[in-house]
Structure formats: C-alpha cells, structure tokens
PDB file of N, CA and C in Angstrom:
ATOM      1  N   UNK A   1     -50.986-172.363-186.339  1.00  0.00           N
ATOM      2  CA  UNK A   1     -52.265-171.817-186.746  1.00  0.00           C
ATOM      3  C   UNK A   1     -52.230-170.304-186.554  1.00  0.00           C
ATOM      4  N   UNK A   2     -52.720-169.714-187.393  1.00  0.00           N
ATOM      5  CA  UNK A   2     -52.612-168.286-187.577  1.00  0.00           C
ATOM      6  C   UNK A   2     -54.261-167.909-186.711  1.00  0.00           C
ATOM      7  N   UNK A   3     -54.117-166.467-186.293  1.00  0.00           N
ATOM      8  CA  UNK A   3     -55.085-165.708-185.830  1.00  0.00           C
ATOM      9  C   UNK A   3     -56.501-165.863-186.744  1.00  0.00           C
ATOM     10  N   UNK A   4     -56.816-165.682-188.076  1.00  0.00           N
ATOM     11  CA  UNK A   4     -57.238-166.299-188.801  1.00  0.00           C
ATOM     12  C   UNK A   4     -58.013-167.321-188.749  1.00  0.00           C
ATOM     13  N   UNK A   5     -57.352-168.631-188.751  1.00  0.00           N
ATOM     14  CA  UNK A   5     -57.321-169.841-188.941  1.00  0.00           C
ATOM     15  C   UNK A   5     -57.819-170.079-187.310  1.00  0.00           C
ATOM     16  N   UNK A   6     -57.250-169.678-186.255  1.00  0.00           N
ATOM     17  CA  UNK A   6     -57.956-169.870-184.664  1.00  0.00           C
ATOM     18  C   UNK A   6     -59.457-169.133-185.036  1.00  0.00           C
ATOM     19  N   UNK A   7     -59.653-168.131-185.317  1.00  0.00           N
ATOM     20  CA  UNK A   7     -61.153-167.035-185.231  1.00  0.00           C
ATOM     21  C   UNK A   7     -62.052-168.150-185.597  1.00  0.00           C
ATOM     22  N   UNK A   8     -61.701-168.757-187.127  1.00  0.00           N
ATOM     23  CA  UNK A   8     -62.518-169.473-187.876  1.00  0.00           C
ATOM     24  C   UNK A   8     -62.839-170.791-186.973  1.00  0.00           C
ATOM     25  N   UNK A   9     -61.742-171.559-186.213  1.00  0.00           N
ATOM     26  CA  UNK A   9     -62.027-172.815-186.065  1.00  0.00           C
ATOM     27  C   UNK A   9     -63.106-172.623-184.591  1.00  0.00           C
ATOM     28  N   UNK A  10     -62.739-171.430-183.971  1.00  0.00           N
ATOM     29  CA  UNK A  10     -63.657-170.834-182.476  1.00  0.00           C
ATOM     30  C   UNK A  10     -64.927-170.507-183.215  1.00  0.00           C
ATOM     31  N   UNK A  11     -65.370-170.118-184.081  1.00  0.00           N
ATOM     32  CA  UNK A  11     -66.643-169.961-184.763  1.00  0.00           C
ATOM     33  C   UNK A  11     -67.520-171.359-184.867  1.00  0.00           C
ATOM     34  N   UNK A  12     -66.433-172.036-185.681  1.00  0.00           N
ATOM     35  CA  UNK A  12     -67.280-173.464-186.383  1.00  0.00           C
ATOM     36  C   UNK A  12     -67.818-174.094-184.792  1.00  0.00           C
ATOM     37  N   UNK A  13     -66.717-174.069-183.817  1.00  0.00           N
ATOM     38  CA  UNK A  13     -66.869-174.724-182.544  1.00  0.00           C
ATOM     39  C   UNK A  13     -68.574-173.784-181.844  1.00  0.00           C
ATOM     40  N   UNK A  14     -68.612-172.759-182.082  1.00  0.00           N
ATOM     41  CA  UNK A  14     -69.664-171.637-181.367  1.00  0.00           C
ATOM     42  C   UNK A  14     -70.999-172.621-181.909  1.00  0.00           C
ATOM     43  N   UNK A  15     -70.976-172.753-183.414  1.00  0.00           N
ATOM     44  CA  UNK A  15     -71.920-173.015-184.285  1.00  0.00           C
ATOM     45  C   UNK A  15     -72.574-173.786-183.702  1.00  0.00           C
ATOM     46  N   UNK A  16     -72.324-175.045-182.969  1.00  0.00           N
ATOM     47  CA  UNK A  16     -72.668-176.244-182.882  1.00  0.00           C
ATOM     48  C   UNK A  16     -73.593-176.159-182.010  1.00  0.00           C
ATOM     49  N   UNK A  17     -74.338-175.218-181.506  1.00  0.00           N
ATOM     50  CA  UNK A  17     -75.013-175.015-180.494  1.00  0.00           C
ATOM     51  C   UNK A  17     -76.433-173.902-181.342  1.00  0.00           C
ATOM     52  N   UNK A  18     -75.529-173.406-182.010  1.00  0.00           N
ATOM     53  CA  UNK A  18     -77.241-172.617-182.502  1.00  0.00           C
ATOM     54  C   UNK A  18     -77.968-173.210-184.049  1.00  0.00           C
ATOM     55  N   UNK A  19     -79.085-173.165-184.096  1.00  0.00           N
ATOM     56  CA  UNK A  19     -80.043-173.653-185.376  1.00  0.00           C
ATOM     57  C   UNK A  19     -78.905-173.568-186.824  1.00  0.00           C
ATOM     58  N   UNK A  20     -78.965-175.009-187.239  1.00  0.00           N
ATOM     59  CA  UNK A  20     -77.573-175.195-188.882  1.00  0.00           C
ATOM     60  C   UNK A  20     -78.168-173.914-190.057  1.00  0.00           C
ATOM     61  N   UNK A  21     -79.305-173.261-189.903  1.00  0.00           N
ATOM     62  CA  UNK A  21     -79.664-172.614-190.806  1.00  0.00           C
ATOM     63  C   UNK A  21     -79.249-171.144-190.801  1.00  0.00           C
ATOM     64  N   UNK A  22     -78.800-170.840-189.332  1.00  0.00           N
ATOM     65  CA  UNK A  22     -77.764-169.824-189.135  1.00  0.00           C
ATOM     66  C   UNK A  22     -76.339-169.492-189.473  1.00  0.00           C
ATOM     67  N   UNK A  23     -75.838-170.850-189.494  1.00  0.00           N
ATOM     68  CA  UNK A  23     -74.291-170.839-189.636  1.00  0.00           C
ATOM     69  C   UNK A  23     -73.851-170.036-190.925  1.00  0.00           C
ATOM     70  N   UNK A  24     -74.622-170.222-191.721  1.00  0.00           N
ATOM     71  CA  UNK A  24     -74.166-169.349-193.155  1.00  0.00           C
ATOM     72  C   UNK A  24     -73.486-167.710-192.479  1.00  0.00           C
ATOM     73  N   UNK A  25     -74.794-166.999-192.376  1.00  0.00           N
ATOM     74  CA  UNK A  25     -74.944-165.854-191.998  1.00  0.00           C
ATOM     75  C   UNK A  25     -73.679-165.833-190.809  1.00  0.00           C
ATOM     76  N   UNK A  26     -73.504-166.397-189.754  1.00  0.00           N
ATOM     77  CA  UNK A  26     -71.898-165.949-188.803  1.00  0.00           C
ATOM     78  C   UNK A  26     -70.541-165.819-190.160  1.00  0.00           C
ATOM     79  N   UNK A  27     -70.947-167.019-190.466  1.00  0.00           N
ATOM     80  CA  UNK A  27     -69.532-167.028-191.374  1.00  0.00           C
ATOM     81  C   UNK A  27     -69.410-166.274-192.355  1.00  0.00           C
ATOM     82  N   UNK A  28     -70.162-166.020-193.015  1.00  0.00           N
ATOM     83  CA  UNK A  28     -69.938-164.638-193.849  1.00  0.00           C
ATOM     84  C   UNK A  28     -69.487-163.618-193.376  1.00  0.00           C
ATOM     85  N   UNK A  29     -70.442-163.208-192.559  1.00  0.00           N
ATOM     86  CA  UNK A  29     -70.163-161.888-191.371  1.00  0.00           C
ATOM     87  C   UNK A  29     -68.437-161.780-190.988  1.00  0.00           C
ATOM     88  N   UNK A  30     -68.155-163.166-190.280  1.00  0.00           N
ATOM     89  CA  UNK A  30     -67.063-163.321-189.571  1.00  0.00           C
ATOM     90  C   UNK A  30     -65.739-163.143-190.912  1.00  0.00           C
ATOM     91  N   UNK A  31     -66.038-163.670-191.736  1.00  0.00           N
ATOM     92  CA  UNK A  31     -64.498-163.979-192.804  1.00  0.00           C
ATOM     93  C   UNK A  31     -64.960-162.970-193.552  1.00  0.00           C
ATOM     94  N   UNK A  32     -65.864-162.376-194.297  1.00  0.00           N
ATOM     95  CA  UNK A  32     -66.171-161.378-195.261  1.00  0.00           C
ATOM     96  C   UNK A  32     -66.668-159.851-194.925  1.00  0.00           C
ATOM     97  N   UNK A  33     -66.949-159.687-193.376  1.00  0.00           N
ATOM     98  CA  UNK A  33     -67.880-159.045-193.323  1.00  0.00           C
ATOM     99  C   UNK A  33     -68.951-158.432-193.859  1.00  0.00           C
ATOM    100  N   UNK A  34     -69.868-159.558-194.492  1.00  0.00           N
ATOM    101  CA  UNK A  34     -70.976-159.370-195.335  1.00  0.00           C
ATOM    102  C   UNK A  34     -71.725-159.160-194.079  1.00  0.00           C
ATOM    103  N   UNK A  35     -72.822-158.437-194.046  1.00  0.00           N
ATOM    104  CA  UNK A  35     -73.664-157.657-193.270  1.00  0.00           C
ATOM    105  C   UNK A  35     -74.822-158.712-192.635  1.00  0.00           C
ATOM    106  N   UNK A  36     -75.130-159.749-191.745  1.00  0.00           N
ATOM    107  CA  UNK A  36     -76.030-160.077-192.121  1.00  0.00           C
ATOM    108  C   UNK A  36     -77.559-159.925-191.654  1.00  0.00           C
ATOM    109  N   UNK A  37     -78.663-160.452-191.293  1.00  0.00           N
ATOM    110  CA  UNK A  37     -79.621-159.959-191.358  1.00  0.00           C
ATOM    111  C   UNK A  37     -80.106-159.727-189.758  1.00  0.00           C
ATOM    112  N   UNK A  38     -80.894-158.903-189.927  1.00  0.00           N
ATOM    113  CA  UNK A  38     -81.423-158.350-188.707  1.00  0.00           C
ATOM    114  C   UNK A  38     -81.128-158.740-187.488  1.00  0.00           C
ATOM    115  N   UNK A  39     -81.617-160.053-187.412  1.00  0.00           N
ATOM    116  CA  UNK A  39     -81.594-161.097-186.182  1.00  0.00           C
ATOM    117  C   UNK A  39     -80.199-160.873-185.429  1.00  0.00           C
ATOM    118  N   UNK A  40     -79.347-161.661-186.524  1.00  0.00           N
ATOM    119  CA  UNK A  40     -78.105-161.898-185.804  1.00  0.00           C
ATOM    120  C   UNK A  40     -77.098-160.561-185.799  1.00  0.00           C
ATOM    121  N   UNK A  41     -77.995-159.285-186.520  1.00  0.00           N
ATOM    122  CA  UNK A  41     -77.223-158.385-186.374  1.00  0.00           C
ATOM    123  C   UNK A  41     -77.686-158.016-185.396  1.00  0.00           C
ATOM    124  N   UNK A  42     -78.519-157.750-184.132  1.00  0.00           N
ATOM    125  CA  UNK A  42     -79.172-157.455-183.061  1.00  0.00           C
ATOM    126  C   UNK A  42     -78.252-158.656-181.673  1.00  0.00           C
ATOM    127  N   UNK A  43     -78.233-159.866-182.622  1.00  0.00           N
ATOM    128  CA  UNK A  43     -77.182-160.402-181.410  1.00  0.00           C
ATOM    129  C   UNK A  43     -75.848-159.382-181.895  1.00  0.00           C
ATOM    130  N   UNK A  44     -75.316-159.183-182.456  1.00  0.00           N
ATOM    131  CA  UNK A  44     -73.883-159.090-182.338  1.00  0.00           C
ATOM    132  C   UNK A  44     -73.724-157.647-181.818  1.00  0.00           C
ATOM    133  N   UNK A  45     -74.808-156.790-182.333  1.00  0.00           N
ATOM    134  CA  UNK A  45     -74.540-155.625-181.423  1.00  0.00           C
ATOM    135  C   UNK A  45     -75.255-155.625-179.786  1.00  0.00           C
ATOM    136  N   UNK A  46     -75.191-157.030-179.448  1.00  0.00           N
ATOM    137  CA  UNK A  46     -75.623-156.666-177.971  1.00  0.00           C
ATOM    138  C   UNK A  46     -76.844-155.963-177.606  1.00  0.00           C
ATOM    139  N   UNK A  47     -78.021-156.063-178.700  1.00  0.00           N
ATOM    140  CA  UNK A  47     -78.747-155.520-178.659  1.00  0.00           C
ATOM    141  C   UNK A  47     -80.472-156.778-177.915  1.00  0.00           C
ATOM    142  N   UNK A  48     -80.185-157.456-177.202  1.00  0.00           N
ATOM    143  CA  UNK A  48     -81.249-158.611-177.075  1.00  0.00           C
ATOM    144  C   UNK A  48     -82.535-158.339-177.483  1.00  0.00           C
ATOM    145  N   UNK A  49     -83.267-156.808-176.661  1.00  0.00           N
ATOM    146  CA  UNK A  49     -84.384-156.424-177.192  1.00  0.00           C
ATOM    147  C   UNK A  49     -85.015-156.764-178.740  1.00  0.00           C
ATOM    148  N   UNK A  50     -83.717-156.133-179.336  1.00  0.00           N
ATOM    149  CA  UNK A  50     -84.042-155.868-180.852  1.00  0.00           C
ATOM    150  C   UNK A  50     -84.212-157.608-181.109  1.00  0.00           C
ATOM    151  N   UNK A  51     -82.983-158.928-180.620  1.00  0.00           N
ATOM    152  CA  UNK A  51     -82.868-159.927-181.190  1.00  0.00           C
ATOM    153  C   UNK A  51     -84.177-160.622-180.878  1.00  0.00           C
ATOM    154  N   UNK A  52     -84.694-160.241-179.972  1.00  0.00           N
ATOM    155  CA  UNK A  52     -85.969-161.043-179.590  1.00  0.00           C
ATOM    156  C   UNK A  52     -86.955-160.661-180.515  1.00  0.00           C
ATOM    157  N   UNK A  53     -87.169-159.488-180.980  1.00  0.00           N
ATOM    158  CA  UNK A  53     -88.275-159.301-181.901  1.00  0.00           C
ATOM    159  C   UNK A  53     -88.241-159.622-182.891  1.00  0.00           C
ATOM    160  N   UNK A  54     -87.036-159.920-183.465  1.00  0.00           N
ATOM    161  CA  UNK A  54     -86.783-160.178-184.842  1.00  0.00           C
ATOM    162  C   UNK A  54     -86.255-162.126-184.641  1.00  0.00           C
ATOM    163  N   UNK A  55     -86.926-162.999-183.738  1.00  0.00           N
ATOM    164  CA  UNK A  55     -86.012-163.505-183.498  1.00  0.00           C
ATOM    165  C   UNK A  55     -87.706-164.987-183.663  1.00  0.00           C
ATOM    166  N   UNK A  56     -87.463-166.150-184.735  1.00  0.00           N
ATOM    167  CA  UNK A  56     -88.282-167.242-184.328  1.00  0.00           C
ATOM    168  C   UNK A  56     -88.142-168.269-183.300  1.00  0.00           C
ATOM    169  N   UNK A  57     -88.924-168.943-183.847  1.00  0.00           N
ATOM    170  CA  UNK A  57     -88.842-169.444-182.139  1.00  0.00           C
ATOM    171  C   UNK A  57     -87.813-170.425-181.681  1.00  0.00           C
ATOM    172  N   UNK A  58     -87.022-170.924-183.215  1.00  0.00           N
ATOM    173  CA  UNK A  58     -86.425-171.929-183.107  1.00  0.00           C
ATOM    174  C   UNK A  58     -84.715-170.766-182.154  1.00  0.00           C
ATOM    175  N   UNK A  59     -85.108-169.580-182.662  1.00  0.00           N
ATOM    176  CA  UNK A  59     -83.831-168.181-182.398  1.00  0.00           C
ATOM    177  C   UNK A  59     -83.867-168.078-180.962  1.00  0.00           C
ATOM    178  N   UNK A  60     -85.635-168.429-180.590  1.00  0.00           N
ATOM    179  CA  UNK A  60     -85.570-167.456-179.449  1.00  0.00           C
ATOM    180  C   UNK A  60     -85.404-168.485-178.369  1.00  0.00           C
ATOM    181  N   UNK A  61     -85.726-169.995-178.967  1.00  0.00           N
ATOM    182  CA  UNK A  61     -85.537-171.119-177.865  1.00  0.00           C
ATOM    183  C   UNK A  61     -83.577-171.304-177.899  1.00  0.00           C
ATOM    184  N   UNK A  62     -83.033-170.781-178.478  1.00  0.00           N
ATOM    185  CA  UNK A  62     -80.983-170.622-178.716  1.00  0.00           C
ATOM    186  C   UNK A  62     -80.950-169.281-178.733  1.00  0.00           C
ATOM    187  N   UNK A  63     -81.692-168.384-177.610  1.00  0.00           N
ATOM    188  CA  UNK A  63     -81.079-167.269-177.551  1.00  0.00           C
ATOM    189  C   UNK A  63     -79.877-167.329-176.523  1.00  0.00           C
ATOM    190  N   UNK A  64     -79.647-167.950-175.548  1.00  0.00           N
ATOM    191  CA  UNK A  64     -78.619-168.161-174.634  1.00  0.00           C
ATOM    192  C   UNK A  64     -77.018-168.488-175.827  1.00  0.00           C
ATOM    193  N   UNK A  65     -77.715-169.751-176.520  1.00  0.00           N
ATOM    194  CA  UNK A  65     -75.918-170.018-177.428  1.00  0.00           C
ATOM    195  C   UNK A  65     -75.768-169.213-178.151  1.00  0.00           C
ATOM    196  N   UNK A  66     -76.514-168.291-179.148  1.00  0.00           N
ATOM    197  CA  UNK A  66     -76.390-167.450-179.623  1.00  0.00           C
ATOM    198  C   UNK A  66     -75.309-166.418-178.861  1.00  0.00           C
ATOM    199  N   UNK A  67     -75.778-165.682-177.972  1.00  0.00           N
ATOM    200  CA  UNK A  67     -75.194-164.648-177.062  1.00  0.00           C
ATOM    201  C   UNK A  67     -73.624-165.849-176.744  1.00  0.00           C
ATOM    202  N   UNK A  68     -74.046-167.099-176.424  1.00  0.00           N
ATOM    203  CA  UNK A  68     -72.420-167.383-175.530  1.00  0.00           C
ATOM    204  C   UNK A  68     -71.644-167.856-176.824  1.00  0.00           C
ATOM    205  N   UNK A  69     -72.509-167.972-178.019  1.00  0.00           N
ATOM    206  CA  UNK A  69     -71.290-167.777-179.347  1.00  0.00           C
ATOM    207  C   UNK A  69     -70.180-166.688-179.720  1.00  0.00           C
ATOM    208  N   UNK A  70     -71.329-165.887-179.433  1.00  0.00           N
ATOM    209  CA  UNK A  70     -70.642-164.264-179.469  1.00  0.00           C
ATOM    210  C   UNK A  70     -69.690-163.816-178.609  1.00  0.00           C
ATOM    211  N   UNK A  71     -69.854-164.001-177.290  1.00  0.00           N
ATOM    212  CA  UNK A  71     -68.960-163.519-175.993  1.00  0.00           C
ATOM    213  C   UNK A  71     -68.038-165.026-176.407  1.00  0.00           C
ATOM    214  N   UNK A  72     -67.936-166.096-176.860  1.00  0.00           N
ATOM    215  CA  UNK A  72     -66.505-167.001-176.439  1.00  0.00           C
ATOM    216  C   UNK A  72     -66.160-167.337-177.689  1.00  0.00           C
ATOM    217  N   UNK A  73     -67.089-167.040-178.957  1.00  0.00           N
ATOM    218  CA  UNK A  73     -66.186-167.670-180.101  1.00  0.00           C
ATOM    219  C   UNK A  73     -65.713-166.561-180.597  1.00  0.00           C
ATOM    220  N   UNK A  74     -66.724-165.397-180.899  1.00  0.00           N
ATOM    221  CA  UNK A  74     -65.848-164.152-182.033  1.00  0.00           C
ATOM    222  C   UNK A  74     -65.304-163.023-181.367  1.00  0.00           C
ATOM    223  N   UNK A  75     -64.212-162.536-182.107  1.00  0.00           N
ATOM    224  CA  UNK A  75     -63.207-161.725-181.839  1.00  0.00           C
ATOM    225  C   UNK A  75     -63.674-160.212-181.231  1.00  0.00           C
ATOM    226  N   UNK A  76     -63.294-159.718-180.187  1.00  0.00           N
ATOM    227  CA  UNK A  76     -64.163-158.618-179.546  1.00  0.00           C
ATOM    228  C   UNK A  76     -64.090-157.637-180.523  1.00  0.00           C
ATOM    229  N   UNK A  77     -63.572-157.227-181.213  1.00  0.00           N
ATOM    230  CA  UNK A  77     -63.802-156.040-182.630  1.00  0.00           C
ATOM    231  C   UNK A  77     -65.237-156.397-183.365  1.00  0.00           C
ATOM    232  N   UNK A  78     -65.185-157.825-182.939  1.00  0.00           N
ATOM    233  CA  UNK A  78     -66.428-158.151-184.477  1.00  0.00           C
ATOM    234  C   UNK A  78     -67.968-157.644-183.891  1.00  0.00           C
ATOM    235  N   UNK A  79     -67.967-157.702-182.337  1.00  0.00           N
ATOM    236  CA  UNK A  79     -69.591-158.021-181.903  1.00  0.00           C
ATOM    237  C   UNK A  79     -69.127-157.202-180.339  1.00  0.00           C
ATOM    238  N   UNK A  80     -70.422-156.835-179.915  1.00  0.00           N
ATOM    239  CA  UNK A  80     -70.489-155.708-178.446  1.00  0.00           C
ATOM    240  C   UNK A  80     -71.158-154.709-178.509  1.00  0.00           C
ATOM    241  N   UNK A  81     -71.437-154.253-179.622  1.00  0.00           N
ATOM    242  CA  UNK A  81     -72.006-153.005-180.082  1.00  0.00           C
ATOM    243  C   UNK A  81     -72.241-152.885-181.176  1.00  0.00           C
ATOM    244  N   UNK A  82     -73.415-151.623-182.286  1.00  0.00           N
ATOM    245  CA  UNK A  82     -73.711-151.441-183.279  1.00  0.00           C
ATOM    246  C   UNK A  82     -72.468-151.095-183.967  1.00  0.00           C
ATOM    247  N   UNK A  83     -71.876-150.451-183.525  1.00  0.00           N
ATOM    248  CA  UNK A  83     -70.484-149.535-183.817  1.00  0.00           C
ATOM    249  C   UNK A  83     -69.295-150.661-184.293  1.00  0.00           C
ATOM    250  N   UNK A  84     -69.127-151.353-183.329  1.00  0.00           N
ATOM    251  CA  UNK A  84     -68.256-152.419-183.675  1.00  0.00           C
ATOM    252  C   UNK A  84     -68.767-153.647-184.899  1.00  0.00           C
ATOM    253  N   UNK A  85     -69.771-153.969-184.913  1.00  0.00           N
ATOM    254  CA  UNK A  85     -70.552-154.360-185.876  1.00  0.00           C
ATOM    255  C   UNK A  85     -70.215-154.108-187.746  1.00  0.00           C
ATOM    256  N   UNK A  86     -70.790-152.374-187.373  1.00  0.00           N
ATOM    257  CA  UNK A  86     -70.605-151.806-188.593  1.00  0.00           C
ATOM    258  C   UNK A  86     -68.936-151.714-189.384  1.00  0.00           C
ATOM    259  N   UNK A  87     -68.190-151.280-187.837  1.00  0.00           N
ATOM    260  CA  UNK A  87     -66.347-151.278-188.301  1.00  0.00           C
ATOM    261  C   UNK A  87     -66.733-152.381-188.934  1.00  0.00           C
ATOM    262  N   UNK A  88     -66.878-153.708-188.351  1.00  0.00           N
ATOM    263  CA  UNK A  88     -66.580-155.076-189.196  1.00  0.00           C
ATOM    264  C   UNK A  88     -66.307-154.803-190.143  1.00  0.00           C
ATOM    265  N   UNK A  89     -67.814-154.471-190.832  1.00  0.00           N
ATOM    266  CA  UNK A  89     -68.584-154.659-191.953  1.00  0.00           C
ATOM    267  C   UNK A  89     -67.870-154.102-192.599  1.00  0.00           C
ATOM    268  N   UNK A  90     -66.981-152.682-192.741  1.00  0.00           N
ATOM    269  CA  UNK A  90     -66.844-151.817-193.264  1.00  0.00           C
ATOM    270  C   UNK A  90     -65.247-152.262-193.413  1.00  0.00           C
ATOM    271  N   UNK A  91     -64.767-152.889-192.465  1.00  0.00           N
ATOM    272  CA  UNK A  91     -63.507-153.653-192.316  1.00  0.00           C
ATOM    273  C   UNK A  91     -63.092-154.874-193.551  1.00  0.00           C
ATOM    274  N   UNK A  92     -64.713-156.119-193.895  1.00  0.00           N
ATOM    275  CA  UNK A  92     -64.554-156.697-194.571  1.00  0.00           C
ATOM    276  C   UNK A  92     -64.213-157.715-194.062  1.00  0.00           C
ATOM    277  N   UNK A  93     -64.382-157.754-192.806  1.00  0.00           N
ATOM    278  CA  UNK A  93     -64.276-159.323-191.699  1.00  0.00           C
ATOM    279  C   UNK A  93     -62.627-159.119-191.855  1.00  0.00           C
ATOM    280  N   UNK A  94     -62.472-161.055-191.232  1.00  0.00           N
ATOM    281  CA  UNK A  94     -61.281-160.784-191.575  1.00  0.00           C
ATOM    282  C   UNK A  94     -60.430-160.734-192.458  1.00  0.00           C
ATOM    283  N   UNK A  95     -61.106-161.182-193.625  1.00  0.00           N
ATOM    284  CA  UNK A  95     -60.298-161.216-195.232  1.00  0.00           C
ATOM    285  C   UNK A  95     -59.993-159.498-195.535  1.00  0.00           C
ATOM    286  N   UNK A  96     -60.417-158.734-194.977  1.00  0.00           N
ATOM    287  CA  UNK A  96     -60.274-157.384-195.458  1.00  0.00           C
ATOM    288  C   UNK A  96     -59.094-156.370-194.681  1.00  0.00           C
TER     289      UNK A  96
END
C-alpha cells in the first residue's frame, strides 16, 4: 500500500465517527484539495473558536471526533493551521 492509498484508508477509518453528511467535504479536501466549507475549514486549521460558531448541533455534539479525525487520521501538512490548510489547497491534496 502506497502513502496514498494508507492517507485515504486512515481517513475513511476517521469518518466513522463524525455526522455521514460530512464525509464528502474531508475527502475532497484530503485527495483533491478542494477547499471545503467553513466549518471543517475552522477544524482543520485548529481553529475551535471559529468551528464552534460555524458549527450545528449535530457538528458541535462530534466536535471531539472531528478534532481526533484530524490529529490521527490526516497527514500533518494537510491540517494544524490556516497556513497549512491553504498549502493543501493550493497543493491539490494529494492528487496534486
């Protein structure tokens, strides 16, 4: 299994813990770096404040798996900061 192929299967594994209507939005982010929306861009830059405001209730009752998706499934380049975030993005996940 390639680096790749591990990122992706540590993602799907993260998933299983936060709301199915999220999963789109990681995986894009993660394989494409498509940008995604507010919420989970506030988790990934480590930003909680911001994730809580922007965050329903079904977000804010999985704010814990959210955060322990981030710290144990995705790759420390992808999430930690706004900065690292944006590289992603600008990176193109990992297809880019």
């Amino acid at each position: 299994m390639d680096a790749k192929d591990y990122a992706i299967q540590s993602l799907e594994e993260g998933l299983k813990n936060v709301p199915e209507y999220m999963h789109g939005g990681y995986r894009r982010y993660l394989v494409d770096g498509i940008e995604p929306g507010d919420f989970v861009f506030s988790v990934l830059s480590n930003d909680l404040k911001g994730a809580f405001q922007q965050a329903d209730h079904e977000n804010t009752a999985a704010m814990k798996e959210h955060v322990t998706l981030c710290y144990w499934h995705l790759p420390a380049d992808a999430q930690g900061s706004r900065e690292k975030v944006i590289a992603w993005i600008k990176k193109g996940g990992l297809n880019g």
